[in-house]
Protein backbone atom coordinates (compact mmCIF):
# COMPACT_ATOMS: atom_id res chain seq x y z
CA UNK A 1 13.45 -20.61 8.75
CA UNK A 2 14.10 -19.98 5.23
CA UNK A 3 10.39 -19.62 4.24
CA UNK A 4 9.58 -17.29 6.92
CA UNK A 5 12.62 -14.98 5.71
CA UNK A 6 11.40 -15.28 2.25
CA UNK A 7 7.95 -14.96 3.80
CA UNK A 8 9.07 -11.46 5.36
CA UNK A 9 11.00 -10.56 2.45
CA UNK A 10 7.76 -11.02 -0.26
CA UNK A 11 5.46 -8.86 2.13
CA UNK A 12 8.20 -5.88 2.66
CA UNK A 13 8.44 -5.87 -1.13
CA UNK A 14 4.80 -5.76 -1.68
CA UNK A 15 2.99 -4.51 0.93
CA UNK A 16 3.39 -0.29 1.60
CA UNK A 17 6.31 -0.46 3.67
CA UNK A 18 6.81 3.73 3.23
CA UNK A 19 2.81 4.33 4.35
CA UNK A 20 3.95 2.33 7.34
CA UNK A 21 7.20 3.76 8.46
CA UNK A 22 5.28 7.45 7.55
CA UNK A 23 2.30 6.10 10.24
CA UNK A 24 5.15 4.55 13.02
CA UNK A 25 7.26 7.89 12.55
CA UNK A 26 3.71 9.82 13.19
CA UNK A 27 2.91 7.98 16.72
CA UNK A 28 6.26 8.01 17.92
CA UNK A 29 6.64 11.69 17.60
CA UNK A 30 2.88 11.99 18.92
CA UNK A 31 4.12 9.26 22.22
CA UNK A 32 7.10 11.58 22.71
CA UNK A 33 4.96 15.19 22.81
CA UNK A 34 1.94 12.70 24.84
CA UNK A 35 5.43 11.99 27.06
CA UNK A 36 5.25 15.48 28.23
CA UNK A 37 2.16 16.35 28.20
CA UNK A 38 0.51 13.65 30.91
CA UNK A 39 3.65 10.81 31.26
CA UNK A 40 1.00 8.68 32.50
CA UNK A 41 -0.59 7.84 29.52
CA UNK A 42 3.24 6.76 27.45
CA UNK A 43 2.94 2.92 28.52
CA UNK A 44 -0.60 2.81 27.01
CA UNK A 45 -0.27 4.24 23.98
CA UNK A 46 2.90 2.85 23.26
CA UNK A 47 1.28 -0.83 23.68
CA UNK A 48 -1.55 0.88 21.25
CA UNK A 49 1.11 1.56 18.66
CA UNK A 50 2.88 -1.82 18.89
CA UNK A 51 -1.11 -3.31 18.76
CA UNK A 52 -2.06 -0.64 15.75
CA UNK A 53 1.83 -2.05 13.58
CA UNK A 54 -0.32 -5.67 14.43
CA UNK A 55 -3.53 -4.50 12.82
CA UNK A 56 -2.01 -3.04 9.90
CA UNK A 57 0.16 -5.73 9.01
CA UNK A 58 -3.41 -8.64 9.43
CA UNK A 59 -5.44 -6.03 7.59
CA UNK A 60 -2.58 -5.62 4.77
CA UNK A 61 -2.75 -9.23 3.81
CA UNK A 62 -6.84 -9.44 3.44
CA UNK A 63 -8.29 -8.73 -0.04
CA UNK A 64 -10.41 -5.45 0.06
CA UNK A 65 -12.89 -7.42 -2.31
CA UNK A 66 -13.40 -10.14 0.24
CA UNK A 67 -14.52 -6.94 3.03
CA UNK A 68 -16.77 -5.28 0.97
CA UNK A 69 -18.54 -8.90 -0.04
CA UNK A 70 -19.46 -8.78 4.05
CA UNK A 71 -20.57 -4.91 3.59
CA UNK A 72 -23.78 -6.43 5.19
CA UNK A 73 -22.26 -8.12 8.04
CA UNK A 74 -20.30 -5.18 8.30
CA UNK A 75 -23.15 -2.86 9.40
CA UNK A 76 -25.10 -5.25 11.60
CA UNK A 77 -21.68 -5.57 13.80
CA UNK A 78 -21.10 -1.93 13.31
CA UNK A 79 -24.70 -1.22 14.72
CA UNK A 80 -24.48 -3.57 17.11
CA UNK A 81 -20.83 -2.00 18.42
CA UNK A 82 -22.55 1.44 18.93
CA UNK A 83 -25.95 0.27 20.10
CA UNK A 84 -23.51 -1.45 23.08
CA UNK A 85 -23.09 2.35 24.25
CA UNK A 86 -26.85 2.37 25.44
CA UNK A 87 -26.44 -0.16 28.17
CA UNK A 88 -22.61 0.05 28.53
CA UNK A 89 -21.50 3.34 27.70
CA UNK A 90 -19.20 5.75 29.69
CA UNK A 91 -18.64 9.10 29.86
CA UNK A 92 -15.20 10.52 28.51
CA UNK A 93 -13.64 13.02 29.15
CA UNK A 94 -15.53 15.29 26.38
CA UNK A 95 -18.77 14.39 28.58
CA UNK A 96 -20.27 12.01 25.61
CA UNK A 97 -21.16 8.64 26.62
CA UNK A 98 -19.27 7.15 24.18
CA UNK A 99 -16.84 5.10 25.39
CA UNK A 100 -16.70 1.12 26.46
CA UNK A 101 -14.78 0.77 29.38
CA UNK A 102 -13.38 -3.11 30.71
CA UNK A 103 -10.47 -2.33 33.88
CA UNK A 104 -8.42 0.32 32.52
CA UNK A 105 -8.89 -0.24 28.26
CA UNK A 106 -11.54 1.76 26.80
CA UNK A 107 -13.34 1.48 23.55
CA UNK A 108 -14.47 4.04 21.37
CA UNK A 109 -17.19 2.66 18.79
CA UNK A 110 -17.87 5.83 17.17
CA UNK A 111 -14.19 5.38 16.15
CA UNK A 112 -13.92 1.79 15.43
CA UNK A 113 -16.94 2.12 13.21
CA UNK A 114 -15.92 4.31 10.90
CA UNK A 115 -13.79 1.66 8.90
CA UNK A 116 -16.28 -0.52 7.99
CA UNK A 117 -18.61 2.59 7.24
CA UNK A 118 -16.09 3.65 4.40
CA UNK A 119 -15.86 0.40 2.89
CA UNK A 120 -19.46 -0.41 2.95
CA UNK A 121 -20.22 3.11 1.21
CA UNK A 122 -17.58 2.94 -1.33
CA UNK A 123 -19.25 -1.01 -2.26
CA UNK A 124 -22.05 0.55 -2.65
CA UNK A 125 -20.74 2.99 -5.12
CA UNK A 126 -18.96 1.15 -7.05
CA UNK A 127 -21.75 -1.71 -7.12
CA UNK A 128 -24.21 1.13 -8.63
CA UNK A 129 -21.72 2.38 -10.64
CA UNK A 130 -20.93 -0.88 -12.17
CA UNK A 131 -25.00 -1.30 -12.95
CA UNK A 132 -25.02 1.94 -14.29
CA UNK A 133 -27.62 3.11 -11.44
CA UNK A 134 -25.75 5.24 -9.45
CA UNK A 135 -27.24 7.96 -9.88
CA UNK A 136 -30.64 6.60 -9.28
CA UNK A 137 -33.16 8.24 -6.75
CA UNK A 138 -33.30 4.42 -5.50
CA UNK A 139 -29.54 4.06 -5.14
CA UNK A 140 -28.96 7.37 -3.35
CA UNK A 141 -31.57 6.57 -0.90
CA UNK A 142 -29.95 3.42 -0.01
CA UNK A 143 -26.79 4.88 0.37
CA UNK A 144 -28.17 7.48 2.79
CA UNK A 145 -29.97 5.03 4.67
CA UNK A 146 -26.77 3.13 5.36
CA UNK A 147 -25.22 6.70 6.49
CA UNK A 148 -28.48 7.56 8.23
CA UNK A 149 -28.01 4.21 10.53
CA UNK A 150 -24.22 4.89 11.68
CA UNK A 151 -25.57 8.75 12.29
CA UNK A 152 -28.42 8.17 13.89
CA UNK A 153 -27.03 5.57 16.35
CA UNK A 154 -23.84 7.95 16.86
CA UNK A 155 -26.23 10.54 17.94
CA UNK A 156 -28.70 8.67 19.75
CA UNK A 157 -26.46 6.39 21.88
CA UNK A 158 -23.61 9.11 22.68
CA UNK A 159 -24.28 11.91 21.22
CA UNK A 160 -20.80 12.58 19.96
CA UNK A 161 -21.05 15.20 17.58
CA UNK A 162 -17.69 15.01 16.70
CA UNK A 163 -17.42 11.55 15.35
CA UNK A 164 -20.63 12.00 13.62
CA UNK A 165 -19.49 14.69 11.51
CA UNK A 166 -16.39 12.32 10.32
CA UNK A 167 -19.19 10.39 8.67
CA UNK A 168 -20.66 13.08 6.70
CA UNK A 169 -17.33 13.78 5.30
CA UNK A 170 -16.43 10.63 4.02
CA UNK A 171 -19.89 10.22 2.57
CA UNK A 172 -19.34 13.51 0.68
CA UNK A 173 -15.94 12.33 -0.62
CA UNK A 174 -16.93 8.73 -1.79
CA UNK A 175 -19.78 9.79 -3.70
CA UNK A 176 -18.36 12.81 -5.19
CA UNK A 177 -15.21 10.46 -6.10
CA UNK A 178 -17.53 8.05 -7.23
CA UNK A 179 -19.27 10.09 -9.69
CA UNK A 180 -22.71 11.10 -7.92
CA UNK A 181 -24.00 14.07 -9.69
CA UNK A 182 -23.93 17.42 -8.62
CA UNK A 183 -27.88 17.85 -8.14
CA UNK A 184 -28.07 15.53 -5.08
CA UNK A 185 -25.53 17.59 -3.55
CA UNK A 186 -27.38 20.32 -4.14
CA UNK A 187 -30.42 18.56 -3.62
CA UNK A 188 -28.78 17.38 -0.36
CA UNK A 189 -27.85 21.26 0.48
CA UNK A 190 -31.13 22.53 0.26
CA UNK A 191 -32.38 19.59 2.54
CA UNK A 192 -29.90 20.24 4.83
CA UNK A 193 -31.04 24.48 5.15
CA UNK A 194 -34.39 23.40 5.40
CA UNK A 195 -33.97 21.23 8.29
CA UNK A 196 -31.22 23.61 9.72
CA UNK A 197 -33.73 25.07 11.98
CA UNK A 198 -34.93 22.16 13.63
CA UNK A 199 -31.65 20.22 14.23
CA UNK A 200 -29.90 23.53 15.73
CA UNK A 201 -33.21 23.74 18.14
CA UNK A 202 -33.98 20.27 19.03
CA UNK A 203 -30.79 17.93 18.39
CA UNK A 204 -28.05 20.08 19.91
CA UNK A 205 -27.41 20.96 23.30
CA UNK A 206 -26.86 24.38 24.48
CA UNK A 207 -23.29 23.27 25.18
CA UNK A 208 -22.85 22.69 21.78
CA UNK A 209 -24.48 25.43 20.45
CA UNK A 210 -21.84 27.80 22.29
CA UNK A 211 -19.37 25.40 21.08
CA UNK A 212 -20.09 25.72 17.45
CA UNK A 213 -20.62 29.74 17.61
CA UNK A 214 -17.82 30.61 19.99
CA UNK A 215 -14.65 30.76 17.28
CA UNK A 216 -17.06 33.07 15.06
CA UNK A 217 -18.89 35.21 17.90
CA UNK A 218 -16.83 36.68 20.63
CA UNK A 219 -20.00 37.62 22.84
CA UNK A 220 -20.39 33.72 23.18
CA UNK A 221 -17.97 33.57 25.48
CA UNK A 222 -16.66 37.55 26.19
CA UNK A 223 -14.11 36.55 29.23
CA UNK A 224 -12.87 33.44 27.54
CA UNK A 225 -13.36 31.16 30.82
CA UNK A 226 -15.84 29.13 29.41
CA UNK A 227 -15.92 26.68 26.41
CA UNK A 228 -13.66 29.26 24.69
CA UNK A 229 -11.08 28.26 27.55
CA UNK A 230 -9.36 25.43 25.88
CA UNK A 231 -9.28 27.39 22.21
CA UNK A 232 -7.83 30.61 23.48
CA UNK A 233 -5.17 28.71 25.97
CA UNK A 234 -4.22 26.49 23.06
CA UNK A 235 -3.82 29.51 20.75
CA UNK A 236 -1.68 31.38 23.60
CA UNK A 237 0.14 27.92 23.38
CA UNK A 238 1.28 28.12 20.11
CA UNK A 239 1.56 31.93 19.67
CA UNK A 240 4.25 31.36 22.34
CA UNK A 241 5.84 28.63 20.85
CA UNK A 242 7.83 30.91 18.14
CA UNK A 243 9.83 28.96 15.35
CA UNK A 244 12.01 26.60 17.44
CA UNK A 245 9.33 26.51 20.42
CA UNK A 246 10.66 26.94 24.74
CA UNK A 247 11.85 23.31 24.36
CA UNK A 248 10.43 20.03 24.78
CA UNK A 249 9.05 19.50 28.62
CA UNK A 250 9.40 23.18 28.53
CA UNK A 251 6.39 24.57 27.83
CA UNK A 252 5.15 27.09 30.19
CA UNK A 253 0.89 26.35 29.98
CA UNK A 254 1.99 22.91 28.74
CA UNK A 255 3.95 22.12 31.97
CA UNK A 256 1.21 23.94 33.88
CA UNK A 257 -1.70 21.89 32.87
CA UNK A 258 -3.91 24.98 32.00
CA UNK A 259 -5.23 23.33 28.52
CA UNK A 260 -7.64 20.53 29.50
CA UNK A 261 -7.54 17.45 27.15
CA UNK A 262 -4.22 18.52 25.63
CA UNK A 263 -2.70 15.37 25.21
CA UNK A 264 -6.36 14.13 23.47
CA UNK A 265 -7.74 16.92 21.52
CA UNK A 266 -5.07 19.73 22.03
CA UNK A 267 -1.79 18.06 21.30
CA UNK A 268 -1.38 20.20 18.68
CA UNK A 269 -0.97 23.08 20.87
CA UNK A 270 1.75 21.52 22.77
CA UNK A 271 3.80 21.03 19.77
CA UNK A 272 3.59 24.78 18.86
CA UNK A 273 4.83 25.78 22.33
CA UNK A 274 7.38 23.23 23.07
CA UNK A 275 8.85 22.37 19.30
CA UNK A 276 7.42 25.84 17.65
CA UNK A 277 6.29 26.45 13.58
CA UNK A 278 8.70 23.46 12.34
CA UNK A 279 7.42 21.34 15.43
CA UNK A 280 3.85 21.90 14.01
CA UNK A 281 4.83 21.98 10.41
CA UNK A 282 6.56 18.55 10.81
CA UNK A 283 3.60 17.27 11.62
CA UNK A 284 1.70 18.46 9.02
CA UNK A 285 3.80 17.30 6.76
CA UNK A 286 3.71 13.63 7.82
CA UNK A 287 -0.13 13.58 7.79
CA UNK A 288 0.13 15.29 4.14
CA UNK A 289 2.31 12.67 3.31
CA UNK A 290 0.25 9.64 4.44
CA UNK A 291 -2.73 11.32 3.08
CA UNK A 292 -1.24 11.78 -0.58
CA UNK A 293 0.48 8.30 -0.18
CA UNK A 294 -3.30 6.87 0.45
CA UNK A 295 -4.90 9.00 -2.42
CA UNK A 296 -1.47 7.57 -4.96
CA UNK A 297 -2.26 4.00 -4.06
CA UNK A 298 -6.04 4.29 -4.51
CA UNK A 299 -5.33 6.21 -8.11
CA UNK A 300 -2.91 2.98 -8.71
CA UNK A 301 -5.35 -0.03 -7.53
CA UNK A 302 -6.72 0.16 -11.14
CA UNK A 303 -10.22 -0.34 -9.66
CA UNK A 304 -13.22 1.67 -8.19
CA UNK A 305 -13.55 0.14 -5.14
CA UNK A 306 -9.61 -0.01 -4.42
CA UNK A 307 -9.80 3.83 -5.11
CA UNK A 308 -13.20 5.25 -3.37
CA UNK A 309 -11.80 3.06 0.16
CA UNK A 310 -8.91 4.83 -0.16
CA UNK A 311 -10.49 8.42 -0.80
CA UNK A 312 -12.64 7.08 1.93
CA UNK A 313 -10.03 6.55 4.61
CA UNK A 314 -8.21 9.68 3.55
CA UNK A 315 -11.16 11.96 3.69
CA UNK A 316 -11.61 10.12 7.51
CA UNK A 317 -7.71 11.59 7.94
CA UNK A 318 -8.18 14.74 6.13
CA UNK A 319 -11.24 16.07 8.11
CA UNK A 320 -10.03 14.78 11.54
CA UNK A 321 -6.50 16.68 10.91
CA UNK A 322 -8.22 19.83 9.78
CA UNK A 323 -10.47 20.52 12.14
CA UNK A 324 -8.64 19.36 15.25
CA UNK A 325 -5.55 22.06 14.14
CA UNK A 326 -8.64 24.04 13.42
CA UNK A 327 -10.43 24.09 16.98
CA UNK A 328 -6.34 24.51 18.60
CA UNK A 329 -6.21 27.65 16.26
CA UNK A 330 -9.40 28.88 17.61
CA UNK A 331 -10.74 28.72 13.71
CA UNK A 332 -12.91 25.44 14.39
CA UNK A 333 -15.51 24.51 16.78
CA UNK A 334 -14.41 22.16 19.81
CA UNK A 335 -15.80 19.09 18.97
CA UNK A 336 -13.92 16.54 20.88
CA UNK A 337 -12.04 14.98 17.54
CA UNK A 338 -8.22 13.54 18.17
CA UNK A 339 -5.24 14.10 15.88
CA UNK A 340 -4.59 10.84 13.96
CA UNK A 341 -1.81 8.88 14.77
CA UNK A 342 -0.38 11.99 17.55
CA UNK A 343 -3.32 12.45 20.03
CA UNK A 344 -3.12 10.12 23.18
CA UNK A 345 -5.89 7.29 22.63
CA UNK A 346 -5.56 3.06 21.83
CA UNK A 347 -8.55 3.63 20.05
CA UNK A 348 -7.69 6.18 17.93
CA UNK A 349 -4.08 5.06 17.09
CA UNK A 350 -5.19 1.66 16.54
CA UNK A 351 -8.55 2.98 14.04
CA UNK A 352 -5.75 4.98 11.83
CA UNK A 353 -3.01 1.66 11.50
CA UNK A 354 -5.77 -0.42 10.97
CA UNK A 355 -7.05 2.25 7.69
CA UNK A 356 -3.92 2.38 6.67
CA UNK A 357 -3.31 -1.67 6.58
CA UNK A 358 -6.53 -1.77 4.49
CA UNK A 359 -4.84 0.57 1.93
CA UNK A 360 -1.64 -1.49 1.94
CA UNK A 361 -3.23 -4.08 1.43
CA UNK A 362 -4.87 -2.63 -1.78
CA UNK A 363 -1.65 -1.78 -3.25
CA UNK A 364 -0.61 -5.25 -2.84
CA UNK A 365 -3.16 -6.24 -4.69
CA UNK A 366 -3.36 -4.20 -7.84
CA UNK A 367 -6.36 -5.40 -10.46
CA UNK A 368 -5.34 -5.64 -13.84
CA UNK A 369 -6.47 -2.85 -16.54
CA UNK A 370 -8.89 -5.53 -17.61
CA UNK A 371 -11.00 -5.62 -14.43
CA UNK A 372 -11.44 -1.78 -13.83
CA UNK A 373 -14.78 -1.01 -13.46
CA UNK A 374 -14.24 3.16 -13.17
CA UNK A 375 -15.68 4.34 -16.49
């Protein structure tokens, strides 16, 4: 009994015991606003939280180094994950089929996937980096290979636009963080306008054409009952919510059920009517705060790969919070993207403790000055 207290008492001390309270605090105030929202969905998320406090905790004591050594294994299980959604995948309730569905527990690989992706590109980076051929044409093309696998298969199997874009984010970050060069962004940007044409004819839907257009071009949608509903009902939401908000279980749309998906994608919105501005600003604080703590820990690891996972998993955070406030603002395209750690979802939750272990787990294991290999 007296090594499992002292067992305990070593990991509390070392492992990120604040990033974890910050990341319990989160989902408990995201079960309570889920709680009136759709009261069905409490039990499973709840078990999702006590599963995602499991994750963290397993992932925390695992060396980062020994995950990236499998950064190959890593992708053939990630590819095989998604490639699952061909033969098995469901529709959710965004219309993608990208979820895996056994009884009542569903599995989002899109989700899952985008752990190992952000380790596997921020090995490769700091592997190139450490041969000085990072900035290589041969190096860059690897590295967009490896994205151009998890992006294609996203896209192919569910088309889940949403997730997708996640990708592209955290593949900006790491290689900017990592030291990539400026002209293959810009190389990368003129790419990107050139094939602009052809992936906004022939890889998008009309659906999500509209989608993408409707915050920026009112005629899109000119009476708002379309796939402007849920943006312009969420934004009523809020508007109505004041400072202090009508009061939790309150909410007059929220109560109502007039925003589709709110406990998923527009949770947000039912925080701004129910709890009001310091509702919603609470909330933005507490991803700000597990954001910054994950950017202080990576700056801390004393290493490159310590650091680029980190600005990996945060840049996964950042663009998921600012574009699903975005799209409950009306300022961001509906793309189906959940709140981390408040949205309603086991896969979520569980994808955002399970980051987070990873990056306790790095500041539990700081390298010595000796071994950095930034330069």
């Amino acid at each position: 009994m007296r090594k499992l207290f002292e067992t305990v008492y070593r990991y509390i001390r070392e492992s990120d015991i604040f990033l974890l309270a910050l990341c319990v605090i989160s989902a408990v105030y995201g079960i309570v606003l889920i709680s009136s929202v759709e009261r069905s969905a409490v039990t499973v998320q709840i078990i999702a939280l006590v599963m995602g406090v499991a994750v963290y905790i397993l992932l925390s004591l695992i060396d980062i180094d020994i995950i990236a050594d499998k950064s190959k294994l890593l992708v053939i299980l990630s590819a095989v994950l998604i490639c699952t959604l061909f033969i098995w995948g469901e529709a959710g309730d965004t219309g993608n089929k990208a979820w895996l569905r056994f009884g009542g527990i569903g599995i989002q690989p899109a989700e899952v996937a985008k752990i190992p992706f952000a380790v596997v590109v921020a090995h490769m980076v700091t592997e190139y980096k450490a041969r000085r051929t990072l900035n290589s044409p041969l190096a860059v093309l690897q590295i967009l290979a490896v994205f151009g696998l998890y992006f294609g298969l996203i896209l192919a199997s569910s088309a889940d636009l949403g997730s997708s874009l996640v990708y592209v984010f955290i593949l900006l970050c790491v290689m900017f963080a990592g030291g990539v060069r400026l002209r293959w962004f810009l190389l990368g940007a003129v790419a990107l306008a050139a094939s602009g044409p052809f992936i906004w004819n022939n890889l998008l839907s009309e659906r999500q054409r509209a989608r993408i257009l409707a915050p920026y071009d009112p005629s899109i949608d000119p009476t708002g009952l379309n796939v402007a509903w849920q943006a312009s009902q969420s934004r009523l939401a809020i508007a109505s919510g004041g400072f202090s908000g009508q009061g939790l279980y309150n909410g007059r749309l929220t109560q109502a059920g007039t925003i589709p998906h709110q406990q998923t994608d527009f949770i947000f919105s039912a925080a701004g009517e129910e709890l009001g501005f310091a509702g919603c600003f609470i909330i933005i604080a507490l991803l700000t705060a597990i954001i910054v703590r994950c950017a202080y820990v990576g700056v801390k690891s004393n290493n490159t790969l310590g650091l680029l996972v980190c600005v990996g998993l945060a840049s996964m955070l950042i663009f998921q919070t600012l574009e699903n406030i975005g799209m409950c603002l009306g300022l961001a395209p509906v793309v189906g993207l959940t709140l981390p750690f408040f949205s309603s979802g086991g896969s979520s939750i569980i994808t955002a403790f399970a980051a987070m272990g990873i990056v306790s787990g790095i500041k539990m294991r700081p390298k010595p000055a000796r071994f950095r290999t930034a330069q």
